[in-house]
Protein backbone atom coordinates (compact mmCIF):
# COMPACT_ATOMS: atom_id res chain seq x y z
CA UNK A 1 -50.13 155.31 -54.70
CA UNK A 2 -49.72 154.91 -58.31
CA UNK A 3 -49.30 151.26 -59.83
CA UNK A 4 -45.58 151.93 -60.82
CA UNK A 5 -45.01 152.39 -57.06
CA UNK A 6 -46.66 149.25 -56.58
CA UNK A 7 -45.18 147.04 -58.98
CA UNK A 8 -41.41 148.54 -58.05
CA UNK A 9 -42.11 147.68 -53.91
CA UNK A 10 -43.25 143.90 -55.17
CA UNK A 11 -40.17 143.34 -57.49
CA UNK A 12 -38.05 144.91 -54.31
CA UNK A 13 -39.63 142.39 -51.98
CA UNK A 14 -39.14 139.25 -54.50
CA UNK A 15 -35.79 139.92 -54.17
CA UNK A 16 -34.83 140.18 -50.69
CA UNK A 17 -36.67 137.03 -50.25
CA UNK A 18 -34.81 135.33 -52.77
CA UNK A 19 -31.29 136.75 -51.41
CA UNK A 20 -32.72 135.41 -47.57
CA UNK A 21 -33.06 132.04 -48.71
CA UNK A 22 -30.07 131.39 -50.23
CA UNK A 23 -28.13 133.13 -47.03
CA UNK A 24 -30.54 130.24 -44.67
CA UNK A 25 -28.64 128.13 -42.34
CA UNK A 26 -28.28 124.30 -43.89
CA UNK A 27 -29.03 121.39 -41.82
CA UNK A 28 -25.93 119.02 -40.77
CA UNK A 29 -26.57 115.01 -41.18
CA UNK A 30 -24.65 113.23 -38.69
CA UNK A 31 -23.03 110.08 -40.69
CA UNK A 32 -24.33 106.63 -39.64
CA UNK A 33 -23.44 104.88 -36.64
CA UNK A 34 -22.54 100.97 -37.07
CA UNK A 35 -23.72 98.62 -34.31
CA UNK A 36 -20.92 96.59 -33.08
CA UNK A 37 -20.24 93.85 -30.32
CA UNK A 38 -16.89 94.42 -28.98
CA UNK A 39 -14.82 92.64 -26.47
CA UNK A 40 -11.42 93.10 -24.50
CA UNK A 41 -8.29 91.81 -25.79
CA UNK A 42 -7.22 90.25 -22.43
CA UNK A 43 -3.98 87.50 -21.06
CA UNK A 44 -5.49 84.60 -20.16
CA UNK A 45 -4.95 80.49 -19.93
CA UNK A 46 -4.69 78.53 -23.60
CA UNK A 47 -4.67 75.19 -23.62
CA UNK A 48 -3.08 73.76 -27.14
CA UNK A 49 -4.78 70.44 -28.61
CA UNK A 50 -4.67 68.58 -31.58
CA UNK A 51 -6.76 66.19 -33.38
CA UNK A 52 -5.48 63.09 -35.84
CA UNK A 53 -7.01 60.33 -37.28
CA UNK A 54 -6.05 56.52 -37.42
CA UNK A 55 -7.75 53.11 -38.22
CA UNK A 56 -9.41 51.42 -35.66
CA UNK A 57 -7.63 47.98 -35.35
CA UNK A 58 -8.36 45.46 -32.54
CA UNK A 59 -6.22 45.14 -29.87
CA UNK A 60 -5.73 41.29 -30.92
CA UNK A 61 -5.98 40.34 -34.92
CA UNK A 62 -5.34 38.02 -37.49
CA UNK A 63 -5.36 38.07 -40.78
CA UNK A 64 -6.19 34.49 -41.94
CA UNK A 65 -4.95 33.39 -45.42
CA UNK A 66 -5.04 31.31 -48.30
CA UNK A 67 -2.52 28.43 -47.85
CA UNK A 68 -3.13 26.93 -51.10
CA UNK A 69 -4.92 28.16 -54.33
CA UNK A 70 -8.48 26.48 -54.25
CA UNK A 71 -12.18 27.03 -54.40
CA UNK A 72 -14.26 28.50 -51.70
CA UNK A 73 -16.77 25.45 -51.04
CA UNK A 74 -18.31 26.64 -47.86
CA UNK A 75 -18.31 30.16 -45.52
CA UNK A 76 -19.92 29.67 -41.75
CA UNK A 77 -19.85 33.15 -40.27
CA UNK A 78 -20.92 36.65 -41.74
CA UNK A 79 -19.54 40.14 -40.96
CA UNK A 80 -19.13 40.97 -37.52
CA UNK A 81 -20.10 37.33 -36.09
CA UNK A 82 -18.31 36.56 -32.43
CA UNK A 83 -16.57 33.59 -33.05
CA UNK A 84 -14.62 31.25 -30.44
CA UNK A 85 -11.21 29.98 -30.92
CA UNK A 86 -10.52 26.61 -33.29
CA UNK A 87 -14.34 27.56 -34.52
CA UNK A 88 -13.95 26.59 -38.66
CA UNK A 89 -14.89 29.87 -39.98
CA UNK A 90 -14.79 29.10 -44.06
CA UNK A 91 -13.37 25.95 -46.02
CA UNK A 92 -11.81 25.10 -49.71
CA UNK A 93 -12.53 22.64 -51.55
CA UNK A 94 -10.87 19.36 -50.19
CA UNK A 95 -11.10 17.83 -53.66
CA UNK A 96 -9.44 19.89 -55.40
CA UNK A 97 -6.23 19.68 -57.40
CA UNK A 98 -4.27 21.58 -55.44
CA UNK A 99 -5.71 19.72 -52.07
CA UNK A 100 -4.21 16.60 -50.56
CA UNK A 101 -6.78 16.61 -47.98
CA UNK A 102 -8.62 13.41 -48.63
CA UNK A 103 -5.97 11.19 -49.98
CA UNK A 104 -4.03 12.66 -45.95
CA UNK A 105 -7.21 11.15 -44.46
CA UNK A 106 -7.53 7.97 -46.16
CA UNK A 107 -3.83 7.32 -44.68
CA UNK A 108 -4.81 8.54 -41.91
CA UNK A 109 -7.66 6.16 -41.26
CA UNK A 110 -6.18 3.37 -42.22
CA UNK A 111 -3.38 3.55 -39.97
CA UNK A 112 -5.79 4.31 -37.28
CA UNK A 113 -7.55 1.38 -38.01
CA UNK A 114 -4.29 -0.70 -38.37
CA UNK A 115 -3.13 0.49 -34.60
CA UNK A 116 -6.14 -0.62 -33.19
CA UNK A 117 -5.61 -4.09 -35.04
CA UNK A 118 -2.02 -4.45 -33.63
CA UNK A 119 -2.72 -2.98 -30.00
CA UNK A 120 -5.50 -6.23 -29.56
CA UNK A 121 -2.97 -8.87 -31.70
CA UNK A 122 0.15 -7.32 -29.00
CA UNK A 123 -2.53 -8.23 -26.28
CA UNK A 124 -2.34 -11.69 -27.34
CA UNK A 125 0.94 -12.28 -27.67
CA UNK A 126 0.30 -12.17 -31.69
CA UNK A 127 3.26 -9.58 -32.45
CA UNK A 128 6.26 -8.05 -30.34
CA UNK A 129 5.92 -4.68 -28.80
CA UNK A 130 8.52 -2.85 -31.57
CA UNK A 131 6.32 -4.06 -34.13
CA UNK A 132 3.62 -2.09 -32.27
CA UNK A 133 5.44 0.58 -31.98
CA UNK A 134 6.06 0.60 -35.32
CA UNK A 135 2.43 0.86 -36.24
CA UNK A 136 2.50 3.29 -33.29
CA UNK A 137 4.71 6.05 -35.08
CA UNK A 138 3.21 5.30 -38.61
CA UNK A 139 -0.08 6.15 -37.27
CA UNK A 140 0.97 9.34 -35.47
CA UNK A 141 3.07 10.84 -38.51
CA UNK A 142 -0.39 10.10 -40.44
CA UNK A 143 -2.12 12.45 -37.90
CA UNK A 144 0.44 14.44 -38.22
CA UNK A 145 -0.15 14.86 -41.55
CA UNK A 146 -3.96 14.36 -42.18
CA UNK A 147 -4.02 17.83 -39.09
CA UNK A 148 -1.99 19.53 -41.49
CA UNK A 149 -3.91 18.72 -44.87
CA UNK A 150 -7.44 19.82 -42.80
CA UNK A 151 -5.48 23.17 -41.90
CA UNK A 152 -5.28 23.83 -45.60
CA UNK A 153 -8.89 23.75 -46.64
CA UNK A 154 -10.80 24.62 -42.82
CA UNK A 155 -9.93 27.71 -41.80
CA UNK A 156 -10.40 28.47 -38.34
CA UNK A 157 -10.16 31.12 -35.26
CA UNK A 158 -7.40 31.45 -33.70
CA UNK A 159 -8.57 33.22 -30.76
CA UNK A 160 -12.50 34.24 -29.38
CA UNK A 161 -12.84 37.34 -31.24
CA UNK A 162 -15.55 39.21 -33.79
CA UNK A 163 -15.09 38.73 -38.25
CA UNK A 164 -14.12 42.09 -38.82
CA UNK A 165 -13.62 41.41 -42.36
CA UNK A 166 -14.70 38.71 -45.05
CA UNK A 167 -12.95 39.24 -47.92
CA UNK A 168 -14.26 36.32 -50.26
CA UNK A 169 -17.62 34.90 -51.19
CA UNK A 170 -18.44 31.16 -51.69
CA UNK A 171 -17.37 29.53 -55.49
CA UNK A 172 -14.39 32.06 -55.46
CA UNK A 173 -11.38 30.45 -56.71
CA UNK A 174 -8.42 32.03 -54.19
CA UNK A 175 -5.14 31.90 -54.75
CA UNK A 176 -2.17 30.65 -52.69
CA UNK A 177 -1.68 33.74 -49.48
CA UNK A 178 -4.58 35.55 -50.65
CA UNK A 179 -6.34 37.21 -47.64
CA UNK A 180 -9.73 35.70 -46.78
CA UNK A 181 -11.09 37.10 -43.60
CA UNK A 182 -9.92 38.81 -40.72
CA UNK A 183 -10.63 38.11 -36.77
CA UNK A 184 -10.15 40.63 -34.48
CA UNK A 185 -10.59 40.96 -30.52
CA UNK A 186 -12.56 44.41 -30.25
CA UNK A 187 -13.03 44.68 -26.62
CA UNK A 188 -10.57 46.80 -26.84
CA UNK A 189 -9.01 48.92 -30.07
CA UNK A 190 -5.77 49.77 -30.96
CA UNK A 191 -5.80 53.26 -33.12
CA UNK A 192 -2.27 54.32 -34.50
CA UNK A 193 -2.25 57.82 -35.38
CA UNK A 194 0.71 59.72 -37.21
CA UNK A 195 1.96 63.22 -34.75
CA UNK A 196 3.80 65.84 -36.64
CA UNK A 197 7.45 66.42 -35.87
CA UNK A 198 6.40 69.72 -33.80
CA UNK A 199 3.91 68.01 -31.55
CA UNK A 200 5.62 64.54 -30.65
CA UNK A 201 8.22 66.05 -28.29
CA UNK A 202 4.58 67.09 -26.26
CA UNK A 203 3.45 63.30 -26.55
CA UNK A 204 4.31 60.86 -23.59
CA UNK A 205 3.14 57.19 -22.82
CA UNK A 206 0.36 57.29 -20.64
CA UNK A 207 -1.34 60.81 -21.94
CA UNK A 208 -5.00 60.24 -21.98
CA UNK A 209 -6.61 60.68 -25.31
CA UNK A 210 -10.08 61.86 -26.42
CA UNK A 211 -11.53 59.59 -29.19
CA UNK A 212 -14.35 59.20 -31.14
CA UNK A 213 -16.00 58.54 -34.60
CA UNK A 214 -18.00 60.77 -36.89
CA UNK A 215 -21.65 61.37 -35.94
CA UNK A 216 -21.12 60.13 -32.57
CA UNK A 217 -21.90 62.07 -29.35
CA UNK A 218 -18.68 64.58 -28.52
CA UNK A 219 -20.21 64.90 -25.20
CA UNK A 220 -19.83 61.07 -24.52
CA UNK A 221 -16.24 60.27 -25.63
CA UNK A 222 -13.99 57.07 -25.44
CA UNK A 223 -10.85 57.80 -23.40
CA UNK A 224 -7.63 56.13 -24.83
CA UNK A 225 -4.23 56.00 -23.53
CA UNK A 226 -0.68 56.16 -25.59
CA UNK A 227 0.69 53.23 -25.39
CA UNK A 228 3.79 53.81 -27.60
CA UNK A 229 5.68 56.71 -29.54
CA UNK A 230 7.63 55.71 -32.55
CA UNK A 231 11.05 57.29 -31.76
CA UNK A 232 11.38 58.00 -35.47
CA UNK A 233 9.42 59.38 -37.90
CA UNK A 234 8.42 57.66 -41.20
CA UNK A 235 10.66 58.38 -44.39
CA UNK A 236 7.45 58.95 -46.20
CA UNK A 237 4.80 60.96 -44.13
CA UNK A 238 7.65 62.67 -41.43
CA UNK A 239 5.28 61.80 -39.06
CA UNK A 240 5.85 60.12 -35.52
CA UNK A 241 3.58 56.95 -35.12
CA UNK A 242 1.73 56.89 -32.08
CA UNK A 243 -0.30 54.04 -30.97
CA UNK A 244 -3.13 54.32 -28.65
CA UNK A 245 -5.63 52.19 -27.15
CA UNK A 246 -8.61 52.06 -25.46
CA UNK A 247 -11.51 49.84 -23.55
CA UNK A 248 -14.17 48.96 -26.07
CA UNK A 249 -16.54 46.90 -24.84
CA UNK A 250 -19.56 48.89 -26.17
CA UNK A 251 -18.37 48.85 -29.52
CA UNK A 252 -18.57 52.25 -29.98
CA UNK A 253 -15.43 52.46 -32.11
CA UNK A 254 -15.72 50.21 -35.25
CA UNK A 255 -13.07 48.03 -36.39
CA UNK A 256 -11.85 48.76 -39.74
CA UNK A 257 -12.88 52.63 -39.77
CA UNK A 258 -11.22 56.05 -39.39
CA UNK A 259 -11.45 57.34 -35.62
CA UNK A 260 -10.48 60.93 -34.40
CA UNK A 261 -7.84 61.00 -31.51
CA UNK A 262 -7.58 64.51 -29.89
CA UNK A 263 -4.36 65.09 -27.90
CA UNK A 264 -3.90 68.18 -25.45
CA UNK A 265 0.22 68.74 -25.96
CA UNK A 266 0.47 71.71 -23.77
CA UNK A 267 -1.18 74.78 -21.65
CA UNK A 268 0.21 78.45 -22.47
CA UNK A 269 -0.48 80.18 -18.78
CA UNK A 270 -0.02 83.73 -20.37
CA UNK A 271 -1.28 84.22 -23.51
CA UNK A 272 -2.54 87.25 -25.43
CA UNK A 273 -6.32 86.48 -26.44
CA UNK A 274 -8.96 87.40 -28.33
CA UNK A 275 -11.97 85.39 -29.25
CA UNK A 276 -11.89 84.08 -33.20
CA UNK A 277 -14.52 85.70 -34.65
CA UNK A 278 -12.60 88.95 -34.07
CA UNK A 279 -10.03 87.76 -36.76
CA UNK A 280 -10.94 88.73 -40.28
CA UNK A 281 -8.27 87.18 -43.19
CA UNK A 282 -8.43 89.28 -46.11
CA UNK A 283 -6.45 88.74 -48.69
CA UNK A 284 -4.45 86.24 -47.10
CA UNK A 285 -3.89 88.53 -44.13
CA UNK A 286 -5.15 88.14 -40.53
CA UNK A 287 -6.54 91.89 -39.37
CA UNK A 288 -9.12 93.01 -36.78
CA UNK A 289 -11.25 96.05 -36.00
CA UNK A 290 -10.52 98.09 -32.49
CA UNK A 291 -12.50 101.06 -31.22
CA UNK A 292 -10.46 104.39 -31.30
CA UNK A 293 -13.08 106.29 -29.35
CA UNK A 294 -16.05 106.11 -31.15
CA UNK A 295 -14.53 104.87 -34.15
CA UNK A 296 -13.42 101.36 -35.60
CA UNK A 297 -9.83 100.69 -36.90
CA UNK A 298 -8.43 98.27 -38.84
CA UNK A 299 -4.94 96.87 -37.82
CA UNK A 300 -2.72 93.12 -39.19
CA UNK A 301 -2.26 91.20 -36.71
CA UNK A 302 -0.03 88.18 -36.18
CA UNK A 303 -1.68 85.11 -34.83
CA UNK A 304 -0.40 82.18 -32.85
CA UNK A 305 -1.93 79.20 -31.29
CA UNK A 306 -5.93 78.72 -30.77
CA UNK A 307 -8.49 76.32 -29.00
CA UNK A 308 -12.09 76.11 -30.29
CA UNK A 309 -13.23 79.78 -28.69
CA UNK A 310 -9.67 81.82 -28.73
CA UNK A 311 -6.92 82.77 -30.80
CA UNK A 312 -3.30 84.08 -29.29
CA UNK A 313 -2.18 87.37 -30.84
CA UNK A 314 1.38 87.48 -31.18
CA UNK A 315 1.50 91.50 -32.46
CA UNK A 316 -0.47 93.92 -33.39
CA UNK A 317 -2.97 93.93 -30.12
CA UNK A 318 -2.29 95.20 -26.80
CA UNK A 319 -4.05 93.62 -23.73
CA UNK A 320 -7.30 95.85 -22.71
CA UNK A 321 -7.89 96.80 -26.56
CA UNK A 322 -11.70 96.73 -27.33
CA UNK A 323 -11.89 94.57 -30.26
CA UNK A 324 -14.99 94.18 -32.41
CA UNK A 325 -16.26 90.69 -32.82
CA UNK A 326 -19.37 91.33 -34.70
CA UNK A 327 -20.59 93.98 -37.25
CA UNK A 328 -17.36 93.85 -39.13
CA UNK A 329 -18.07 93.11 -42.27
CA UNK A 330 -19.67 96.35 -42.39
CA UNK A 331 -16.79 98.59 -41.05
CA UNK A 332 -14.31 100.22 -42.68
CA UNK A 333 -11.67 101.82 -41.60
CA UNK A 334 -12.66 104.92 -39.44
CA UNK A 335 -16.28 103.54 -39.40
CA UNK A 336 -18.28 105.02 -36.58
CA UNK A 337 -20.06 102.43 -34.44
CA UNK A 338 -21.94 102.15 -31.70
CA UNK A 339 -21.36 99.94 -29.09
CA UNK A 340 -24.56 97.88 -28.52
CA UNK A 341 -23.23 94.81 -26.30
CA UNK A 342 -19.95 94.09 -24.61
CA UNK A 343 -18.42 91.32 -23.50
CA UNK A 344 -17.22 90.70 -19.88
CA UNK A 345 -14.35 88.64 -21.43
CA UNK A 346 -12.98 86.21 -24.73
CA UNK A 347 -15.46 83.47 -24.18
């Protein structure tokens, strides 16, 4: 065979290989599946609380004040001291100008020492009896008088109770109704909370109430009771005042700071739910994913009430929907997933 022959059966094959790969079957890549947790959108039982705050105030208090503008000479307690009742808590100086403490005793004293002159001359027949009595009602008006002087500068307790607050320090020159201290009875608390106009009609005297304080354990809560619902709201807040109280005796709620009060206004028996980390807001709209198959769709849905685990869909949801609550920030619409766990129901 000559080498033209040759050369013209290579070029021939060359090209019938070239024309048999171009005409080969390509190989189909099957897009990738996202794993997804999904649930079913099911009726079920929701229970509607709320939680508000108030000061804790006990049950008992007074706030003692300043009856006359003087320096502080003396303080006897500190913050949070049990103190009994009549027990002189803090005193002004009873020398001051503005004080007619000592000038009240000195009358005082010498009446009392004047009575018991005339009560041994009336024994002896040394004066009548209205001249007694005369010395009598002097000396009593001088009491009278001195008791009233000593209530200026000693200020005491007016009940057994704890110092919940101390609001001057010793030297300070108070003025006339300035607050000093405040005495409190904190075996048991009153917290006043303010209920919006939509929950109060849910709010009745007696309703138990969960309570408790920042860092404390949720687990271990103080149960309150309403005690009262303001039957008009304030011109200010349009809020309903409701006052609630509780036992105390721990001291687990602290006088003078905020408490949370959780109410439970009222149990929907037949409500559409699905659990909250199903709802995505974007851009100010509430939407989920469902499965379609073996795909993932996006739909707006309109919410309702919620507890801590589920949220009530109003539209957009029918009961029995699978519902993806979790891989959905990496869906988009028409996504294919695959289903790695489901839930047996919204909790």
């Amino acid at each position: 065979m000559s080498r033209i022959v040759i050369l013209t059966l290579l070029v021939a094959m060359i090209l019938l290989a070239g024309c048999g790969g171009q005409n080969a079957p390509e190989t189909v890549t099957e897009p990738e599946r996202i794993a997804v947790e999904v649930t079913t959108a099911q009726h079920g039982e929701l229970t509607i609380t709320k939680t508000y705050s108030g000061t804790v105030e006990g049950i008992e208090h007074a706030n003692l004040s300043a009856k006359l503008s003087e320096t502080v000479e003396s303080i006897n307690v500190r913050l949070g001291d049990q103190v009994e009742n009549g027990q002189v808590l803090l005193t002004l100086d009873p020398g001051g100008p503005g004080s007619s403490y000592h000038q009240a005793e000195a009358v005082y004293e010498n009446n009392r020492r004047l009575l018991n002159k005339y009560k041994n001359l009336y024994e002896e027949g040394a004066v009548s009896e209205n001249e007694l009595d005369n010395i009598r009602t002097q000396y009593k008006v001088s009491r009278a008088d001195f008791n009233a002087a000593r209530e200026m500068v000693k200020i005491v307790a007016p009940f057994d109770g704890r110092i919940t607050a101390l609001d001057v320090n010793y030297g300070d020159q108070v003025l006339q109704g300035e607050k000093l201290a405040t005495v409190s009875r904190t075996d048991s608390v009153r917290v006043t909370i303010g209920v919006d106009p939509d929950d109060v009609d849910y709010v009745q005297v007696g309703d138990t109430v969960t309570m408790g304080m920042r860092g404390q354990d949720k687990h271990n809560p103080v149960i309150g009771v309403v005690e009262r619902v303001s039957a008009s709201a304030d011109p200010e807040t349009r809020a309903f005042a409701v006052e609630v109280i509780a036992a105390n005796r721990d001291s687990r709620l602290k006088v003078g700071s905020l408490a949370t009060a959780e109410l439970e206004l009222r149990t929907i028996t037949d409500a559409l739910l699905v659990p909250r980390e199903a709802v995505r807001i974007q851009k100010g709209i509430p939407r989920l994913f469902f499965l379609e198959g073996d795909t993932a769709q996006s739909v707006e849905v309109e919410l309702g009430n919620e507890d801590e685990e589920n949220v009530q869909i109003l539209s957009g949801v029918e009961s029995g929907w699978s519902v993806v609550v979790l891989g959905q920030s990496f869906l988009n619409d028409g996504s294919l997933v695959n289903v790695v766990n489901r839930r047996s129901d919204n909790k």
